[in-house]
Protein backbone atom coordinates (compact mmCIF):
# COMPACT_ATOMS: atom_id res chain seq x y z
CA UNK A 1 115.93 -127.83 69.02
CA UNK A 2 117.60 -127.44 71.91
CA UNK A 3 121.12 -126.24 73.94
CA UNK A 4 122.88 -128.26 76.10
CA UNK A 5 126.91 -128.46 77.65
CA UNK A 6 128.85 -130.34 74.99
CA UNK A 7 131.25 -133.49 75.91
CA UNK A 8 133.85 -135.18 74.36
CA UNK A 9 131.25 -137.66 72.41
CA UNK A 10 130.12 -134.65 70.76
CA UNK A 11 133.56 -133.74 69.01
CA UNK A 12 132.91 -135.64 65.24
CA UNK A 13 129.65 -133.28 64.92
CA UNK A 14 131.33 -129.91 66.35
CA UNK A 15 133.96 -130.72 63.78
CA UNK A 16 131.08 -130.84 60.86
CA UNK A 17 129.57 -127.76 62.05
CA UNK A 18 132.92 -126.01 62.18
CA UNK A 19 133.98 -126.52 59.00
CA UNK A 20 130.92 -126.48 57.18
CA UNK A 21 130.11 -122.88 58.33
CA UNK A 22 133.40 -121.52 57.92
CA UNK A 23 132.68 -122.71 54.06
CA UNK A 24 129.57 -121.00 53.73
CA UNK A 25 130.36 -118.34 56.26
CA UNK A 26 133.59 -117.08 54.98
CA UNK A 27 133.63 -117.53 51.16
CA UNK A 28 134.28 -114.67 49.58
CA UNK A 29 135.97 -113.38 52.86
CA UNK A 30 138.91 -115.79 53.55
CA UNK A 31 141.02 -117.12 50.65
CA UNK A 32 139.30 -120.20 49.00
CA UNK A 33 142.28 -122.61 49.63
CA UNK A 34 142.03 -122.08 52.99
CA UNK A 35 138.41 -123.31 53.42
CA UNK A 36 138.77 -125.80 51.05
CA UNK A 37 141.80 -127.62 52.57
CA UNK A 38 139.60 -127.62 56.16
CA UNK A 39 139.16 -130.80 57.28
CA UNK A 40 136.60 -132.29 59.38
CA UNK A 41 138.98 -135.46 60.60
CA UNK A 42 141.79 -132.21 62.02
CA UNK A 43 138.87 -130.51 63.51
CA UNK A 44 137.28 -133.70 65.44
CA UNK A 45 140.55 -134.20 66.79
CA UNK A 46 141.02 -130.68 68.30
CA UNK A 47 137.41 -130.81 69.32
CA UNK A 48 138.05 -134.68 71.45
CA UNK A 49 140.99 -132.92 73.19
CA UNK A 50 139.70 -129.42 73.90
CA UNK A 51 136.37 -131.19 75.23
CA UNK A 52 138.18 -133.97 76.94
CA UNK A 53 140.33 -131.62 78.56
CA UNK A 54 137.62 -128.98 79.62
CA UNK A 55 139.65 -126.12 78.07
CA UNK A 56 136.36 -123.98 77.13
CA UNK A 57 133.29 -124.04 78.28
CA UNK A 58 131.29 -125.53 74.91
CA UNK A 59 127.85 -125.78 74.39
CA UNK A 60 125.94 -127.45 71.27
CA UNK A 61 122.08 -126.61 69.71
CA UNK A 62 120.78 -130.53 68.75
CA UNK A 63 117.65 -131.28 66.90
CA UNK A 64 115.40 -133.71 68.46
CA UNK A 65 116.78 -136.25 66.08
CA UNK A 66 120.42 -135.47 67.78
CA UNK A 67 122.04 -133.71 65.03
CA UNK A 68 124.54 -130.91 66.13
CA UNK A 69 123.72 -128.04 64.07
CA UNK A 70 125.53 -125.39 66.10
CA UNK A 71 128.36 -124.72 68.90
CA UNK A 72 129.27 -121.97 70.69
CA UNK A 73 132.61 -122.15 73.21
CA UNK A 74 134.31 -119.95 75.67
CA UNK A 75 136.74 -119.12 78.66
CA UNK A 76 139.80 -116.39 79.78
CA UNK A 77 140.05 -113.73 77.79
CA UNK A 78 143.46 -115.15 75.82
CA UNK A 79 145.63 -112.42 75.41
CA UNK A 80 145.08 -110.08 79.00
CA UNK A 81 145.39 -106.89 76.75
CA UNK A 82 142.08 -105.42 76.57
CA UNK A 83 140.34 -105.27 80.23
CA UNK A 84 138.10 -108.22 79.29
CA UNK A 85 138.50 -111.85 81.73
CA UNK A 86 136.17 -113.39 79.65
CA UNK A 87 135.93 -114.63 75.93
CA UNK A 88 133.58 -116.36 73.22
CA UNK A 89 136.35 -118.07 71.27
CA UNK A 90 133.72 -119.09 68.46
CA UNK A 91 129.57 -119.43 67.95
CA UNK A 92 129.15 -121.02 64.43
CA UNK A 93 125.49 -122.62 63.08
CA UNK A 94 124.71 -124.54 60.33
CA UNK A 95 123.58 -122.18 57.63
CA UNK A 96 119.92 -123.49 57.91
CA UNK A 97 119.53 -123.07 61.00
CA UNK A 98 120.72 -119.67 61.21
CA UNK A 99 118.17 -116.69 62.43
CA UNK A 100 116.25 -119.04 64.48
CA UNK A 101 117.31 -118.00 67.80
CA UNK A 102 119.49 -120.60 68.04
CA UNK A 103 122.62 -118.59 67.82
CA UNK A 104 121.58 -116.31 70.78
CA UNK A 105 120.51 -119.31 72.74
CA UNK A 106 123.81 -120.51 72.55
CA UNK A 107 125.59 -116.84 72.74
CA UNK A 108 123.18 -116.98 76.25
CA UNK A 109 124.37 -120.19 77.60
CA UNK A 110 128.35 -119.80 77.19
CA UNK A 111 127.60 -116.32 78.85
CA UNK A 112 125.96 -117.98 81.77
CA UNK A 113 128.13 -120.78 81.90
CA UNK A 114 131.02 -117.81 82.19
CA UNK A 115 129.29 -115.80 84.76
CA UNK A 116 128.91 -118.64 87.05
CA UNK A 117 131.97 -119.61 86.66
CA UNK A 118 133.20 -115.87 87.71
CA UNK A 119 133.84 -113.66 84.75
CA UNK A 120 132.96 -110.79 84.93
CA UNK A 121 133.41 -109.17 81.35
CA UNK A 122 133.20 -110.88 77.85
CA UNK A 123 134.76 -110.50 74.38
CA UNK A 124 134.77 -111.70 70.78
CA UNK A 125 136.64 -111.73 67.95
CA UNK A 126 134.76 -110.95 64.87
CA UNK A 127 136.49 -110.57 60.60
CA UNK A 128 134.90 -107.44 59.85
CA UNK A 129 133.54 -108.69 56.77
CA UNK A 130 131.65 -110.75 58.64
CA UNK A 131 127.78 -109.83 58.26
CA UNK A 132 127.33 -111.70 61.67
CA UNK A 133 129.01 -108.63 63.20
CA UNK A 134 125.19 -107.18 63.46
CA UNK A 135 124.46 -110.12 65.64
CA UNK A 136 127.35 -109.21 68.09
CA UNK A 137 126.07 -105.38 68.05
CA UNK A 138 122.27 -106.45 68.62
CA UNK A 139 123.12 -108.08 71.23
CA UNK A 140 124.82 -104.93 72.92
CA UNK A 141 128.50 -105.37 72.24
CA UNK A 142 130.30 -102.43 71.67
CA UNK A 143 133.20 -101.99 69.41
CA UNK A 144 136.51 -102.53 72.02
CA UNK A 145 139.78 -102.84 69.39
CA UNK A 146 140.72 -103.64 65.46
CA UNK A 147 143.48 -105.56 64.74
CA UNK A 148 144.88 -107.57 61.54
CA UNK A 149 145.07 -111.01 61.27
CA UNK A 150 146.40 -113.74 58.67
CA UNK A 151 144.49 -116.34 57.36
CA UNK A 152 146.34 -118.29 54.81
CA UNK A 153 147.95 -115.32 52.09
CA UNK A 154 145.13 -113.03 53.08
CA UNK A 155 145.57 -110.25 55.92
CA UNK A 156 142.05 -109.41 57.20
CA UNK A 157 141.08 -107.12 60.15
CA UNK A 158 139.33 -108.53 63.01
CA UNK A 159 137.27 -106.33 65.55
CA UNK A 160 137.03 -107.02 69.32
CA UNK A 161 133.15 -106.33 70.74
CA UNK A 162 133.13 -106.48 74.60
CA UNK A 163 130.52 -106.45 76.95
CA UNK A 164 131.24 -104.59 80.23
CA UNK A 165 128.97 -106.54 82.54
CA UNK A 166 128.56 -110.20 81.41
CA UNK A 167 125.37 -110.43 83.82
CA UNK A 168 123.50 -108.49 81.43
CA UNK A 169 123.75 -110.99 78.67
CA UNK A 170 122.44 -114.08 81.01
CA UNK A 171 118.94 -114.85 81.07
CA UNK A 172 116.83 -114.36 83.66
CA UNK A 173 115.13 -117.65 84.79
């Protein structure tokens, strides 16, 4: 498997990977009507816009065979409120192909893709009944804020990890 910069052909299997890990990701966490009324066909179209438009810097893990199994996407930091210019909007992988490396691979390349492209600091937006929080804290993020947020009739909290130096999170090669 490998990571690579995503483009706009790469929208209909984004779109899979989005919704199919926010099923097995977030049952039990978000309300069940909400997952299943996602819709692949909604997603692809965000995806072909956001990718033809170059809104966030998205990458994609393939399989030799070309399947997307993961994603990962960044840019600004959206709401200017926590001393962060940078953000990881989302990072989701195909269940199976989860604790593989892949998802740091990808964490690594949005970073890098940031870095180069100036930023300085990153965040992310994590529910906090999310097990992948450990991920997020393994990799050196540290707790920044705790807010709540509504997904369908539910009201969840979200926590904000930040990393001060965005450097630190790009591979040396």
């Amino acid at each position: 498997m490998f990571v690579r910069k995503a483009g706009p052909a790469d929208a209909s299997g984004i779109a899979r990977v989005h919704v199919e890990s926010w099923r097995t990701t977030y049952r039990g966490i978000v309300p069940d009507s909400v997952l299943d009324n996602l819709s692949v066909e909604k997603r692809e179209n965000h995806w072909k816009q956001d990718l033809r438009q170059g809104k966030s810097r998205t990458f994609v893990a393939e399989t030799s065979g070309g399947e997307i199994v993961g994603f990962a996407c960044g840019g600004p930091e959206r709401t200017k409120a926590y001393g962060y210019d940078g953000e990881l909007y989302a990072i989701y992988l195909l269940q199976k192909c989860q604790r593989k490396g892949l998802g740091s691979r990808l964490f690594r390349a949005a970073a890098q893709e940031l870095a180069a492209d100036g930023f300085r600091t990153l965040l992310v937006w994590v529910l906090a009944d999310n097990p992948s929080r450990r991920f997020y804290e393994a990799l050196g993020g540290e707790k920044v804020a705790e807010k709540p947020v509504t997904i369908g009739e539910a009201t969840l909290r979200e926590i904000a990890y930040g990393w001060k130096d965005i450097g630190a999170l790009v591979d040396p090669e």
